[in-house]
C-alpha atoms as a PDB file:
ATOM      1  CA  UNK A   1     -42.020  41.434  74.081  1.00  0.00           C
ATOM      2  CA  UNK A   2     -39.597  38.484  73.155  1.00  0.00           C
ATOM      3  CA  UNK A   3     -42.096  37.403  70.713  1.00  0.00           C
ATOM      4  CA  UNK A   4     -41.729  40.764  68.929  1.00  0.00           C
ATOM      5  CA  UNK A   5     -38.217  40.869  69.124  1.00  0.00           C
ATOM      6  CA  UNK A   6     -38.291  37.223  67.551  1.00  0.00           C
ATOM      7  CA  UNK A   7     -40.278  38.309  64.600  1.00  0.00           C
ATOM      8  CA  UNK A   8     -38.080  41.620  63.816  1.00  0.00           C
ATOM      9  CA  UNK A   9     -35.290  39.446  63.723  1.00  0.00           C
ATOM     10  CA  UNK A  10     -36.294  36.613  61.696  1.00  0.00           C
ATOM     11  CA  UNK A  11     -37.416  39.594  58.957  1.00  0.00           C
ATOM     12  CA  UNK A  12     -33.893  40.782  58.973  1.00  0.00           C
ATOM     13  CA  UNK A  13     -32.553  37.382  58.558  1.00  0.00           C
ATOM     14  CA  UNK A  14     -34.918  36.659  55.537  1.00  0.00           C
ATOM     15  CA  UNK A  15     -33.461  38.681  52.874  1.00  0.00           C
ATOM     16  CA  UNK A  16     -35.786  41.462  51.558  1.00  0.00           C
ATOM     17  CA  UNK A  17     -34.739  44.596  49.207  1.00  0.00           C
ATOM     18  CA  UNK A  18     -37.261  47.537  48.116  1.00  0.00           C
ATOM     19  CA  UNK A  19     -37.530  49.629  45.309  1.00  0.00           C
ATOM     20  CA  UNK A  20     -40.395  51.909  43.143  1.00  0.00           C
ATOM     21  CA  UNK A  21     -41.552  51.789  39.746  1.00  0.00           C
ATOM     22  CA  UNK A  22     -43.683  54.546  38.194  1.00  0.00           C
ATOM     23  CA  UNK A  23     -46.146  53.641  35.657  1.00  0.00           C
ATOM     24  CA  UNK A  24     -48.517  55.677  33.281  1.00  0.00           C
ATOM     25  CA  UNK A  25     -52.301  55.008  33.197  1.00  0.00           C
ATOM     26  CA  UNK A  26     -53.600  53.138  30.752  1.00  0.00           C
ATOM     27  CA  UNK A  27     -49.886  51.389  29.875  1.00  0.00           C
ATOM     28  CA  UNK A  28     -48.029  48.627  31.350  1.00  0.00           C
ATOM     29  CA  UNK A  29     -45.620  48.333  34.055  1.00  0.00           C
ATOM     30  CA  UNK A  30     -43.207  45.378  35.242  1.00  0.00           C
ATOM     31  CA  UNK A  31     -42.033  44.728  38.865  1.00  0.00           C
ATOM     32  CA  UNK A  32     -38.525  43.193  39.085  1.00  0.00           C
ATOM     33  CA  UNK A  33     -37.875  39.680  40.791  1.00  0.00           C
ATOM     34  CA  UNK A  34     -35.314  37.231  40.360  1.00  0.00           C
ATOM     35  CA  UNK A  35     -33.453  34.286  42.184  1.00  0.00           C
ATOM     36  CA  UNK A  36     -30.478  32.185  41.481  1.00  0.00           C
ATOM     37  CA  UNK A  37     -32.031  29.196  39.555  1.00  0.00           C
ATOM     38  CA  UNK A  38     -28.912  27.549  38.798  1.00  0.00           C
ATOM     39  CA  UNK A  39     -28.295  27.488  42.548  1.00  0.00           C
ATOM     40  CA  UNK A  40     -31.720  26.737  43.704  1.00  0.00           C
ATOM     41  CA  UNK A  41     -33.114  25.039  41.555  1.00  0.00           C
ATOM     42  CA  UNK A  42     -37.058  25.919  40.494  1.00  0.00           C
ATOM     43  CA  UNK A  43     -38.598  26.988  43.289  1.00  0.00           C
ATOM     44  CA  UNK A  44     -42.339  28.120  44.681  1.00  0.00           C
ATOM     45  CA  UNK A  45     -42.694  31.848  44.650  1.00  0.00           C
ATOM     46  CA  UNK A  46     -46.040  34.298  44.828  1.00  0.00           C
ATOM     47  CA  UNK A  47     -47.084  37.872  43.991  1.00  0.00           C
ATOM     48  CA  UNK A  48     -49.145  39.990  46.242  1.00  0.00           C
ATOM     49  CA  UNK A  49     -50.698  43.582  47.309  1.00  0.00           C
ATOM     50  CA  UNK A  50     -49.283  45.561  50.783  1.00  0.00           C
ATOM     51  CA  UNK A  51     -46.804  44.436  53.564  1.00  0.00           C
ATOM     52  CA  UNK A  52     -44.980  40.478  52.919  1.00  0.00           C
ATOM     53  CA  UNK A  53     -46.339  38.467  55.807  1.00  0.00           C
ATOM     54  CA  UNK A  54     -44.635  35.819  57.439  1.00  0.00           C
ATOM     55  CA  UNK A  55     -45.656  33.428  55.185  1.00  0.00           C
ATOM     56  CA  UNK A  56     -47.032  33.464  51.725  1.00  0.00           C
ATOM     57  CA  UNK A  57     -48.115  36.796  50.124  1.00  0.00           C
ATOM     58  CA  UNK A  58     -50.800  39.201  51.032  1.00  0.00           C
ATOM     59  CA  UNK A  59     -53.691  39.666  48.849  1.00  0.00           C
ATOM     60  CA  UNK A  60     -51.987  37.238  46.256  1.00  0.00           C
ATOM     61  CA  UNK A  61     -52.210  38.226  42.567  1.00  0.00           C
ATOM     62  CA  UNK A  62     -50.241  35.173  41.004  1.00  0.00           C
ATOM     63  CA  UNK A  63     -48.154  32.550  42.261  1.00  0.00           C
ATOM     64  CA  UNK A  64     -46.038  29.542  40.457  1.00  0.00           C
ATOM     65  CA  UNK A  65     -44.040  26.235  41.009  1.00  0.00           C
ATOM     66  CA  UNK A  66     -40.652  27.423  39.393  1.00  0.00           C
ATOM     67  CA  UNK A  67     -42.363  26.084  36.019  1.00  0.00           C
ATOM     68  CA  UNK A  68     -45.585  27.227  35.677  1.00  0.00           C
ATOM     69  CA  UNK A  69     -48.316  29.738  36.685  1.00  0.00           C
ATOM     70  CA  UNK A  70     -50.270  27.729  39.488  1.00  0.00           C
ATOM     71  CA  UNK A  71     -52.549  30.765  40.466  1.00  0.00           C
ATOM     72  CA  UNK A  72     -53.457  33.386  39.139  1.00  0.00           C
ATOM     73  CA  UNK A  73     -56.091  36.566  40.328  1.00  0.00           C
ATOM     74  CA  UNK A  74     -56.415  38.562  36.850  1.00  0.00           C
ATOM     75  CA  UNK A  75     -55.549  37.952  33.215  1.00  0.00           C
ATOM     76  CA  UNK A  76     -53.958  41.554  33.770  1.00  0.00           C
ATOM     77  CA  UNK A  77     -51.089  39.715  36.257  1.00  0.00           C
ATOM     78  CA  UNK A  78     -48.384  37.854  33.815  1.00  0.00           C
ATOM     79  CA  UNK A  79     -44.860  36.352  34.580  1.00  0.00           C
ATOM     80  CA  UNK A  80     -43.608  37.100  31.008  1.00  0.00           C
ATOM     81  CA  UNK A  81     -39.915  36.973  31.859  1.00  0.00           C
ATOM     82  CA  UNK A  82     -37.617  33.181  31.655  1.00  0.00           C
ATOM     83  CA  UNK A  83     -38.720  31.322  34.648  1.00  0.00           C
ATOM     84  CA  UNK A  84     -36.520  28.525  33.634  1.00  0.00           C
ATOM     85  CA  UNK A  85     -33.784  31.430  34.184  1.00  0.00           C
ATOM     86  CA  UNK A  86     -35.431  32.213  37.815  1.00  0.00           C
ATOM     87  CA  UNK A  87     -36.969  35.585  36.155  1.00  0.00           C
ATOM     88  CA  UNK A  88     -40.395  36.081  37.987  1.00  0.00           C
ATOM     89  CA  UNK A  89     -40.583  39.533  37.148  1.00  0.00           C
ATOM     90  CA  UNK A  90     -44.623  40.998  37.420  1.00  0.00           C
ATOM     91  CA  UNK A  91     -46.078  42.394  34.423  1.00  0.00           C
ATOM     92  CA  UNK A  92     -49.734  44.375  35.063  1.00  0.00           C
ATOM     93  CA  UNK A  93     -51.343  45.286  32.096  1.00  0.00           C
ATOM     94  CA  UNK A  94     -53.269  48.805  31.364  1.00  0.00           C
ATOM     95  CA  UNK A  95     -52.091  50.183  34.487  1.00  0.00           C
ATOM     96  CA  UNK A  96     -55.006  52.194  36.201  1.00  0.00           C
ATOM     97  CA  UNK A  97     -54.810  54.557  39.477  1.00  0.00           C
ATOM     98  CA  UNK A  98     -55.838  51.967  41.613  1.00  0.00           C
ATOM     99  CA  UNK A  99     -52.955  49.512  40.942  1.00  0.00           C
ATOM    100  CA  UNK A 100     -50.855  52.577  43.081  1.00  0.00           C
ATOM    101  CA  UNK A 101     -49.202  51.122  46.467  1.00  0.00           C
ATOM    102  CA  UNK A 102     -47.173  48.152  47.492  1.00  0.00           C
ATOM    103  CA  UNK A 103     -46.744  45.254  45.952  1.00  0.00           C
ATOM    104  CA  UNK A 104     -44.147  41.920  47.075  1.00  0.00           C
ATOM    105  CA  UNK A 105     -42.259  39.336  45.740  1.00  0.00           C
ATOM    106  CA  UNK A 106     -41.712  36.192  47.861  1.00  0.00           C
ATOM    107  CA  UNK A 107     -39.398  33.499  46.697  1.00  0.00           C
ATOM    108  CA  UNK A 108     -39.716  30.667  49.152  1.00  0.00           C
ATOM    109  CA  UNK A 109     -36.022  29.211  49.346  1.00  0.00           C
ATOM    110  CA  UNK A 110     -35.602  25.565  51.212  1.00  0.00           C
ATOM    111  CA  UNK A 111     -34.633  26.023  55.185  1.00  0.00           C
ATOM    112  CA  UNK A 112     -35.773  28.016  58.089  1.00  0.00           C
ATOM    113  CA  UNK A 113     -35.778  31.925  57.301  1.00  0.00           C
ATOM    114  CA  UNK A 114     -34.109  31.979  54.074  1.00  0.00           C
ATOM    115  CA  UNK A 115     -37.252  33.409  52.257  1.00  0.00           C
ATOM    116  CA  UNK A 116     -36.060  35.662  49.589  1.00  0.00           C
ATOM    117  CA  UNK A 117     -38.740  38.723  49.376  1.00  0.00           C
ATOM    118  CA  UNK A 118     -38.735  42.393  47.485  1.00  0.00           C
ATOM    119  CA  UNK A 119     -40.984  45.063  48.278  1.00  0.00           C
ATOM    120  CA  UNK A 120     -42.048  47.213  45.545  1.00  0.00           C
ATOM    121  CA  UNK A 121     -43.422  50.716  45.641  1.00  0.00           C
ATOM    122  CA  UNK A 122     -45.589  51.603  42.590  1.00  0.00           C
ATOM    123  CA  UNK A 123     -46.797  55.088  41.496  1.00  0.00           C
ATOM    124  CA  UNK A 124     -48.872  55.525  38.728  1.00  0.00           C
ATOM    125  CA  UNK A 125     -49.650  58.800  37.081  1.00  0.00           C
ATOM    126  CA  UNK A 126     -52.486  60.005  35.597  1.00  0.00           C
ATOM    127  CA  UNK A 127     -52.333  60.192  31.622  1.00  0.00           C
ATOM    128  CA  UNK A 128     -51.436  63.350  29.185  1.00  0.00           C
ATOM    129  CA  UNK A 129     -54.228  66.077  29.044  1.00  0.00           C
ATOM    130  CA  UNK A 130     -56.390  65.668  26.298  1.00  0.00           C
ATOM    131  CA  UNK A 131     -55.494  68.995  24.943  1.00  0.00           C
ATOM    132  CA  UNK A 132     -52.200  67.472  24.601  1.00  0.00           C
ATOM    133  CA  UNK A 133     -53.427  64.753  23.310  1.00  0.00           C
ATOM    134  CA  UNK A 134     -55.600  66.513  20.468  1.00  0.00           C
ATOM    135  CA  UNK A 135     -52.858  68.739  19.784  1.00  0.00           C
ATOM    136  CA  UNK A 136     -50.535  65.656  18.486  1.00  0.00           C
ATOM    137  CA  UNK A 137     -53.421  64.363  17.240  1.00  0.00           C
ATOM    138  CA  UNK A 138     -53.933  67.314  14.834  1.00  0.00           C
ATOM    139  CA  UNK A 139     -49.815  67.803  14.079  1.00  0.00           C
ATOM    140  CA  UNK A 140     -50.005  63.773  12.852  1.00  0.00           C
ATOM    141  CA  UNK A 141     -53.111  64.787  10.997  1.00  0.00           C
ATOM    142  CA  UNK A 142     -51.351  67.429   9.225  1.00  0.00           C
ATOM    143  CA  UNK A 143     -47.650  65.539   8.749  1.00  0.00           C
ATOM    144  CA  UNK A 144     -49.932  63.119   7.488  1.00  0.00           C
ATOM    145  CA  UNK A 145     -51.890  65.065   4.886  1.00  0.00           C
ATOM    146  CA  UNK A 146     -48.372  67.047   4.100  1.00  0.00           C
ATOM    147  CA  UNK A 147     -47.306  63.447   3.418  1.00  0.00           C
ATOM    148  CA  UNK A 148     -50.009  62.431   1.152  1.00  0.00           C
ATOM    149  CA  UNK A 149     -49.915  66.253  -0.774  1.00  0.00           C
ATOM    150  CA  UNK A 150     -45.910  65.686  -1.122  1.00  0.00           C
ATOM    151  CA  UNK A 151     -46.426  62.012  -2.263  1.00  0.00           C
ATOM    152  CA  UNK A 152     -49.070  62.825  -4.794  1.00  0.00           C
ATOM    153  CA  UNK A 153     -46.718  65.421  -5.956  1.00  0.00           C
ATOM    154  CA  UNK A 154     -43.999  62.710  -6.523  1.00  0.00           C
ATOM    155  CA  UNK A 155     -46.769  60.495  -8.001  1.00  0.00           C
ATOM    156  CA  UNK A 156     -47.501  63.201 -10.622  1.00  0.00           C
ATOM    157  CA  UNK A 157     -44.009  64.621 -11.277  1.00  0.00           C
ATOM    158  CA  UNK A 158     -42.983  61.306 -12.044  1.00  0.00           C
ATOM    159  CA  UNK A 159     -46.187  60.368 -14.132  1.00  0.00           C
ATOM    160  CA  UNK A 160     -45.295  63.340 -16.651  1.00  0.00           C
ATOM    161  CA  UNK A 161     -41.762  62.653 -16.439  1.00  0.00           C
ATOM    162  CA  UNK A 162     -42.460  59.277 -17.911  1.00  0.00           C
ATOM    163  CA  UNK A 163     -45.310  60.502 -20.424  1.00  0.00           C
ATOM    164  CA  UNK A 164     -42.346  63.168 -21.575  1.00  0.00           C
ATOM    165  CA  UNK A 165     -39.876  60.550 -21.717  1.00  0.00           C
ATOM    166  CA  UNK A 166     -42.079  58.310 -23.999  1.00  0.00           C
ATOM    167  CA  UNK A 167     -43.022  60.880 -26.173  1.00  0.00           C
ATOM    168  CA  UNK A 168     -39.592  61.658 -26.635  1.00  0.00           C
ATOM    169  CA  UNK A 169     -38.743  58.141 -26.966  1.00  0.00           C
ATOM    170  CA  UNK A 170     -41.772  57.826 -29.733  1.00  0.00           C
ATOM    171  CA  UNK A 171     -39.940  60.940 -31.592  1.00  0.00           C
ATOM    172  CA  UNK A 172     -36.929  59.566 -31.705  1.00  0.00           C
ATOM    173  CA  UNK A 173     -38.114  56.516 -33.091  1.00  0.00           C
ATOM    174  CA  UNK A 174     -40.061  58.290 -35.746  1.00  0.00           C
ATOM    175  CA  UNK A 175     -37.326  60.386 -36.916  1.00  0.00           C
ATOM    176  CA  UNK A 176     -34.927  57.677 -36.800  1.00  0.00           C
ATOM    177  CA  UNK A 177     -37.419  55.661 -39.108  1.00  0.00           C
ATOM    178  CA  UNK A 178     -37.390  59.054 -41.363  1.00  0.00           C
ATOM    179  CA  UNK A 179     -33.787  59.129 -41.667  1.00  0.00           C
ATOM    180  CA  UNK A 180     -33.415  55.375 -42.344  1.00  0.00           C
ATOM    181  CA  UNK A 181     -36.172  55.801 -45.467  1.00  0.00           C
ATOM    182  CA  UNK A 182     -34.678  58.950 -46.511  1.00  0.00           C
ATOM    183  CA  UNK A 183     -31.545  57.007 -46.945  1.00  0.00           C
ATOM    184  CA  UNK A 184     -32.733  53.697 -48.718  1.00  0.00           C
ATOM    185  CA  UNK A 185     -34.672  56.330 -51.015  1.00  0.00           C
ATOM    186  CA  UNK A 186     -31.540  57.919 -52.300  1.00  0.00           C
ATOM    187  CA  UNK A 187     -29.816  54.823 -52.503  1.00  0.00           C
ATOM    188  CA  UNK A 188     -32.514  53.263 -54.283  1.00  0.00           C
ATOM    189  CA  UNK A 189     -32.459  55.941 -56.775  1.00  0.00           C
ATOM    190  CA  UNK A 190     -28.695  56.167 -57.215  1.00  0.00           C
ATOM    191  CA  UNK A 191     -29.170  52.370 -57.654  1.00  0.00           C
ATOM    192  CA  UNK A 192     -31.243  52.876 -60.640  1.00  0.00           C
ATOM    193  CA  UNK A 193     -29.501  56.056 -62.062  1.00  0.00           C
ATOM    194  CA  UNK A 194     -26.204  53.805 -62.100  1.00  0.00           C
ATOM    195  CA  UNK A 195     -28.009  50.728 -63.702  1.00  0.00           C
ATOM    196  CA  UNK A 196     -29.922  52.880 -66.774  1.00  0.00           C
ATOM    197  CA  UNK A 197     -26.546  54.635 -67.372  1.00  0.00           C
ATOM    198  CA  UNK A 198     -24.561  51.493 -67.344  1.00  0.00           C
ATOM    199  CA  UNK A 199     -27.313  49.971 -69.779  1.00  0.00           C
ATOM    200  CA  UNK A 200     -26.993  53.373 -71.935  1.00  0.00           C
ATOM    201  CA  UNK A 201     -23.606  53.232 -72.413  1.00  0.00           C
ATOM    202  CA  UNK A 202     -23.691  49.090 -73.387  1.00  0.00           C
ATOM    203  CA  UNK A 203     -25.812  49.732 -75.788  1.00  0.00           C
ATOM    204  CA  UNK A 204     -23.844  53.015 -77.500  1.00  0.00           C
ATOM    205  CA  UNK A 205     -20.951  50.412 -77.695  1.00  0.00           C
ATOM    206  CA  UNK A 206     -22.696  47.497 -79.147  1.00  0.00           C
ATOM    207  CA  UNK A 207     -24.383  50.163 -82.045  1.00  0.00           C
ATOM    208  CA  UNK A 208     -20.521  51.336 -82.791  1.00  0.00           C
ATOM    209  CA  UNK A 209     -19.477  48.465 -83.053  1.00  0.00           C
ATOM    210  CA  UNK A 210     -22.240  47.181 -85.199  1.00  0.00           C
ATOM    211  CA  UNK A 211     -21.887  50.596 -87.364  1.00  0.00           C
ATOM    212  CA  UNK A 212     -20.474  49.876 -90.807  1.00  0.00           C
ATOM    213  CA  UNK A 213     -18.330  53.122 -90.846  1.00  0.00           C
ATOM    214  CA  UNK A 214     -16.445  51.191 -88.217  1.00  0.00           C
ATOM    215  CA  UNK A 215     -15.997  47.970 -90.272  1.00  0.00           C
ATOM    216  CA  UNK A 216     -14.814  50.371 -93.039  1.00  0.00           C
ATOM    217  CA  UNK A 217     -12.046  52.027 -90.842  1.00  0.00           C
ATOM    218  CA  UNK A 218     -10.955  48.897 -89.580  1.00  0.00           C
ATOM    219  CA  UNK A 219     -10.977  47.743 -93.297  1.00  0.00           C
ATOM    220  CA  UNK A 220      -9.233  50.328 -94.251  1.00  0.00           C
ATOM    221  CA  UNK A 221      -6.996  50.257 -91.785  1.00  0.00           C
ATOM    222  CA  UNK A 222      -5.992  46.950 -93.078  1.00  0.00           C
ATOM    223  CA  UNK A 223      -5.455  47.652 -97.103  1.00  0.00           C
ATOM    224  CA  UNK A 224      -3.412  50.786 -95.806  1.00  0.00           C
ATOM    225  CA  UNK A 225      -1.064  48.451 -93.602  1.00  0.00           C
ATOM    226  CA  UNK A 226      -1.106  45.867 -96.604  1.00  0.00           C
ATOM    227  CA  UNK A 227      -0.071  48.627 -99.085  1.00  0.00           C
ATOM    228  CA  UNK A 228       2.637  50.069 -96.937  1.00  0.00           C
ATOM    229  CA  UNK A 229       4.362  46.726 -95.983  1.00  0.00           C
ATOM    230  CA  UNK A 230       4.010  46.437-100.160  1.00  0.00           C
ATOM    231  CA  UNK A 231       5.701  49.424-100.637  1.00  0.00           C
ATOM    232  CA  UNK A 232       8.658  48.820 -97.862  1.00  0.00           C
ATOM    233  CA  UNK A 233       8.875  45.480 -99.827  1.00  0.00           C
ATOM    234  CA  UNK A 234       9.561  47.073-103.322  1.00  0.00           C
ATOM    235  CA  UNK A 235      11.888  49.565-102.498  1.00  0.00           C
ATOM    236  CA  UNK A 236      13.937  47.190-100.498  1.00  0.00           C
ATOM    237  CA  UNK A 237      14.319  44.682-103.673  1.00  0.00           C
ATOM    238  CA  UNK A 238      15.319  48.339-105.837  1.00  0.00           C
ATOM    239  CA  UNK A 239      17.791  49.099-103.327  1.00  0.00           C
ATOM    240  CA  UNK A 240      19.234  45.874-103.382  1.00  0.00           C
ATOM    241  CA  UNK A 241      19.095  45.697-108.086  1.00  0.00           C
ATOM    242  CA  UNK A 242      21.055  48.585-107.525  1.00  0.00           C
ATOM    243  CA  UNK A 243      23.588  47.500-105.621  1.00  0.00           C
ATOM    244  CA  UNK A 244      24.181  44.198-107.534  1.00  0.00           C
ATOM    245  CA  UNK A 245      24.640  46.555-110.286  1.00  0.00           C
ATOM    246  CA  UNK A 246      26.940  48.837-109.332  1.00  0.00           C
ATOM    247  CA  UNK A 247      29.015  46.122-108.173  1.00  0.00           C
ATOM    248  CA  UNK A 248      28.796  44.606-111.932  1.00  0.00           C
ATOM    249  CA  UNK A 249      29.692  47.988-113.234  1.00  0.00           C
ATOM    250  CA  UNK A 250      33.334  47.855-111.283  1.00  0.00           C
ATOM    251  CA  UNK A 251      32.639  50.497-108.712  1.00  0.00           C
ATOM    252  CA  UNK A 252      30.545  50.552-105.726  1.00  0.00           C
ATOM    253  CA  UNK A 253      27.408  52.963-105.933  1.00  0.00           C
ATOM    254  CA  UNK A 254      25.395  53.894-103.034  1.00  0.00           C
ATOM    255  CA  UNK A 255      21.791  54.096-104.017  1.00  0.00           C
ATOM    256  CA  UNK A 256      20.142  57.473-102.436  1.00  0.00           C
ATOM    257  CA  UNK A 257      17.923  56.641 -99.147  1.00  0.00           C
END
């Protein structure tokens, strides 16, 4: 009886926590365990299946120094969490029915009693109906064909929208090459319509002045100027006989303009 009593006590002493996780077949679960590292230090700990003993683990899956996996039961038991950070959380892998029921932690902490342990319920439930299953199966087969359709409609829309923007592009080009000769065509010919009429006219002034009627206008011209300036010449010298004489005659006689 005092044994008993012993053993109930020391288990209260050690400290010890529970708690349940509920997995899905065929995914992965993790089982929470943790110590204080900084204050400990790295220290031996183990993983096991049903009731923590007195010492050790029951039915133990995995077990490590502080720094390394020393033991291990199944590639399907991992410690992917920090254990340089004292996480020595338990990750199973494609969870099946079978991996339902108690599992423990057991963090073995210098001194007498001071074993840290947590007790872990885990449920896991069977996976989705296959009806279900086929059911999403066919709605992602269709978003995925309504994907494709829309995208090859994209595809397309844009290809044509590109072929009609070339073709306009082409047109464009082409009419812009029209214009351009249409233009140099009419100033070419303007060009050559100003050059043969500049040439015509040259060549009306060079015959008139080559013409003899010309040289006879000019020529007469001349004897008509000589003649005239004769003229003003002679009637200036009458005007001024008359005068003397008038003033010989004793009287002063104004000759008629």
């Amino acid at each position: 009886m005092k044994i008993t009593v012993l053993l109930l006590l020391l288990t209260v002493c050690e400290g010890s926590s529970n708690s349940t996780v509920v997995g899905q077949v065929g995914h992965n679960i993790t089982l929470p365990c943790t110590y204080d590292i900084k204050h400990y230090g790295s220290l031996w700990m183990c993983w096991g299946q049903g009731q923590i003993p007195n010492s050790g683990c029951n039915k133990q899956l995995i077990a490590t120094n502080g720094e390394a996996v020393t033991d291990r039961a199944s590639t399907r038991y991992q410690l992917l969490g920090r254990l340089d950070q004292g996480d020595v959380s338990l990750t199973i892998l494609n969870v099946t029915e079978a991996d339902s029921g108690q599992y423990g932690c057991r963090v073995q902490i210098p001194g007498p009693f001071n074993d840290q342990k947590h007790q872990i319920q885990v449920i896991v439930e069977t996976a989705v109906q296959t009806t279900t299953a086929t059911t999403k199966g066919a709605q992602t087969a269709t978003e995925q064909t309504t994907a494709n359709h829309t995208t090859a409609q994209l595809t397309s829309t844009e290809s044509h929208t590109t072929s009609f923007q070339s073709s306009s592009t082409e047109a464009m080009q082409q009419d812009s090459k029209l214009t351009m000769a249409l233009v140099c065509g009419v100033f070419a010919v303007i060009a050559v319509l100003t050059v043969v009429g500049l040439v015509i006219i040259t060549r009306r002034m060079l015959k008139h002045w080559k013409s003899p009627r010309w040289l006879d206008n000019q020529l007469h011209f001349t004897s008509s100027s000589s003649t005239l300036q004769l003229q003003r010449q002679s009637s200036v010298v009458d005007n001024v006989y008359q005068v003397y004489s008038a003033e010989d005659d004793g009287g002063v006689y104004e000759s008629p303009p």
